[in-house]
Protein backbone atom coordinates (compact mmCIF):
# COMPACT_ATOMS: atom_id res chain seq x y z
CA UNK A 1 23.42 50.05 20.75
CA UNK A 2 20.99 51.37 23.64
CA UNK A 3 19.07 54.26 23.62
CA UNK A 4 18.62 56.46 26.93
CA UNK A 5 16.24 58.85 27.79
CA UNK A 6 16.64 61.22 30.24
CA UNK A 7 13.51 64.02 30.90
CA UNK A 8 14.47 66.54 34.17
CA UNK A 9 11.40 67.13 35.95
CA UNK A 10 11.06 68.74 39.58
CA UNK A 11 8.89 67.13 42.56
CA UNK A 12 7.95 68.56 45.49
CA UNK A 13 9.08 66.55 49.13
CA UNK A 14 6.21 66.24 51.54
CA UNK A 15 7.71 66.79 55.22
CA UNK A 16 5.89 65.82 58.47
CA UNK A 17 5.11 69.22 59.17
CA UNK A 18 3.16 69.02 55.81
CA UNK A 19 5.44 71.97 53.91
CA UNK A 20 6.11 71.14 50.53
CA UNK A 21 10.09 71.02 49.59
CA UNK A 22 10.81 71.46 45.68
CA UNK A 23 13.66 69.34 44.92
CA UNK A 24 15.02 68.59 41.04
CA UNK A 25 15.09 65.02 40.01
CA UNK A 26 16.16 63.15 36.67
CA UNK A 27 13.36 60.42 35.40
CA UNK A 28 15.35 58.08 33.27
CA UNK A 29 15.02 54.90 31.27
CA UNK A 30 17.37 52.78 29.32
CA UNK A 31 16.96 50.03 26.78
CA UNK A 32 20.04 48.09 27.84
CA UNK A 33 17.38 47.89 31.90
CA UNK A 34 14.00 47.66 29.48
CA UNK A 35 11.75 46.76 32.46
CA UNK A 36 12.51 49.39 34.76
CA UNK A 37 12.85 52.79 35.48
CA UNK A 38 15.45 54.96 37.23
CA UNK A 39 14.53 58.30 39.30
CA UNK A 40 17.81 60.71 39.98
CA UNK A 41 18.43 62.81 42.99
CA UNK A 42 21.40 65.17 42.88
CA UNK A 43 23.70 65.15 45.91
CA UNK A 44 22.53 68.75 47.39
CA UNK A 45 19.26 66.53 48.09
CA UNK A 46 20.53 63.60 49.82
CA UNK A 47 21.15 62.80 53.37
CA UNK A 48 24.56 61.84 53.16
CA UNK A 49 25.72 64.42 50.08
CA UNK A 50 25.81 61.29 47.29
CA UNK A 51 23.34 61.21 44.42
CA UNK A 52 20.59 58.63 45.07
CA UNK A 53 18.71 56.50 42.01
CA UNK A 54 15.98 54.43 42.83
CA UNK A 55 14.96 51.92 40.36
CA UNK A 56 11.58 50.20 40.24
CA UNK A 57 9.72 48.40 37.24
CA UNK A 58 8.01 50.14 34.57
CA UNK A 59 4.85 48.99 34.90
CA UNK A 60 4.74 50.46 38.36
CA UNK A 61 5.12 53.74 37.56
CA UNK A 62 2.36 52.97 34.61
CA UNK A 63 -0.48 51.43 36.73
CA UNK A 64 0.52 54.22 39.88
CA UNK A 65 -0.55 56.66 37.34
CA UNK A 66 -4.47 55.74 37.48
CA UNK A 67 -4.15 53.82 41.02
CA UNK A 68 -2.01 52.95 43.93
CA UNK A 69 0.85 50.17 42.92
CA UNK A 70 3.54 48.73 44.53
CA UNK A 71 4.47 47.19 47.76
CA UNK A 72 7.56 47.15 48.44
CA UNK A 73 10.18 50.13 48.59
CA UNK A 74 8.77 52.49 46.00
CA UNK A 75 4.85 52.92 45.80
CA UNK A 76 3.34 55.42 43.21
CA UNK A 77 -0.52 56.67 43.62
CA UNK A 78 -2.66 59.21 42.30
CA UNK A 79 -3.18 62.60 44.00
CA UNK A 80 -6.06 64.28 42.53
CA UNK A 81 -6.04 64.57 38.48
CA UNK A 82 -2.64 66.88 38.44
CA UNK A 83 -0.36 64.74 40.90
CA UNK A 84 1.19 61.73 41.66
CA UNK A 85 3.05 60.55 44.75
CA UNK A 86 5.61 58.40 44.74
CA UNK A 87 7.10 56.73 47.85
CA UNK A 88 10.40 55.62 48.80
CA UNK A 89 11.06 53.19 51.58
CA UNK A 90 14.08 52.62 53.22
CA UNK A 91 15.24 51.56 56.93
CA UNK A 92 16.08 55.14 56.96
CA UNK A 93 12.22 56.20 56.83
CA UNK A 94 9.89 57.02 54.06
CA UNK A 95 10.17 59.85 51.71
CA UNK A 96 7.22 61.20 49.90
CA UNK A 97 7.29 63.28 46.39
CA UNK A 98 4.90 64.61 44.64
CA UNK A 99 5.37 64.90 40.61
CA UNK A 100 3.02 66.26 38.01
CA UNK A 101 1.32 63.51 36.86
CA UNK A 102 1.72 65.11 32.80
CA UNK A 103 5.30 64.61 33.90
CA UNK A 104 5.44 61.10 34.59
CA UNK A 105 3.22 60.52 31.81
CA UNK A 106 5.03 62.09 29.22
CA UNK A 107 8.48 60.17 30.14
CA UNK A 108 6.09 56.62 30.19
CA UNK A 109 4.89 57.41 26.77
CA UNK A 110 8.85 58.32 25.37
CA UNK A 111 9.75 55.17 27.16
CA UNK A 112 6.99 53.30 24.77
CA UNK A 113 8.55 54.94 21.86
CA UNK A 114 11.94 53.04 22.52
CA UNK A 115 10.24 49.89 23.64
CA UNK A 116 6.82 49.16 23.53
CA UNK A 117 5.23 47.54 26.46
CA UNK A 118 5.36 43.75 26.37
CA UNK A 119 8.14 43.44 24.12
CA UNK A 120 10.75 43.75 26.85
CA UNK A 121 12.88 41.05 26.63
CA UNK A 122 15.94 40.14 28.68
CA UNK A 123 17.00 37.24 26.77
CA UNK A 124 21.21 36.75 26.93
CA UNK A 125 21.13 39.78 29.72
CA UNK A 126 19.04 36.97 31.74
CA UNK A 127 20.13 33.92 31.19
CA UNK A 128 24.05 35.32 31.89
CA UNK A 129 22.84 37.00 34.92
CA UNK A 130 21.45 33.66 36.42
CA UNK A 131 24.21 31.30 35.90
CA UNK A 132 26.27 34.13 37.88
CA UNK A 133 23.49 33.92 40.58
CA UNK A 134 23.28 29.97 40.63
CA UNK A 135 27.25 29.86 40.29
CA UNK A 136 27.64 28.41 36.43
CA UNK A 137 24.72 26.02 36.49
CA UNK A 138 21.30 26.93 35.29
């Protein structure tokens, strides 16, 4: 059975004109993913109506806590000692949020309490996922 964790947080969007947008989001993690992490936008938020979830590994949203992390479509740094920004990527554009940093921290340290860190595995999950990739042969 799989435990999910769901903790509703707000975050505030940074525009170009440099106003600050609050907008509700959903941080949520799930032992049947155990290496990542999800981040939930309700449709009233999105561009084209639809919820969005953007998914991105654990341990990036752990080391963007104390420094910047990531290259690729989601990014997470430190603002000062009460924020954190995390950025999305897309061809779209880039959207910048701004969380409290207790926040994200709290939800990392619930996520610990399901699994711990380094004792993710992906075992079956894995190996059934790559003989779908490779086409029955691994």
């Amino acid at each position: 059975m799989h435990v999910t964790l769901e903790q509703p947080t707000g975050a505030c969007l940074i525009t170009a004109a440099d106003q600050d947008i609050a907008i509700p989001a959903t941080l949520r993690y799930t032992s049947a993913d155990p290496l990542a992490v999800h981040i939930v936008f309700p449709p009233h938020v999105t561009l084209d109506g639809e919820g969005a979830t953007w998914t991105f590994a654990r341990t990036l949203l752990g080391e963007g806590l104390s420094a910047s992390a990531g290259l690729g479509s989601v990014r997470v740094r430190p603002c000062g000692e009460s924020h954190t920004y995390v950025e999305f990527h897309s061809p779209l554009g880039v959207a910048v949020l701004r969380f409290t940093t207790a926040d994200l921290y709290r939800f990392l340290a619930r996520t610990y309490t399901v699994i711990a860190p380094g004792e993710e595995t992906v075992g079956a999950e894995l190996d059934h996922g790559l003989v779908a990739l490779f086409g029955g042969r691994v």
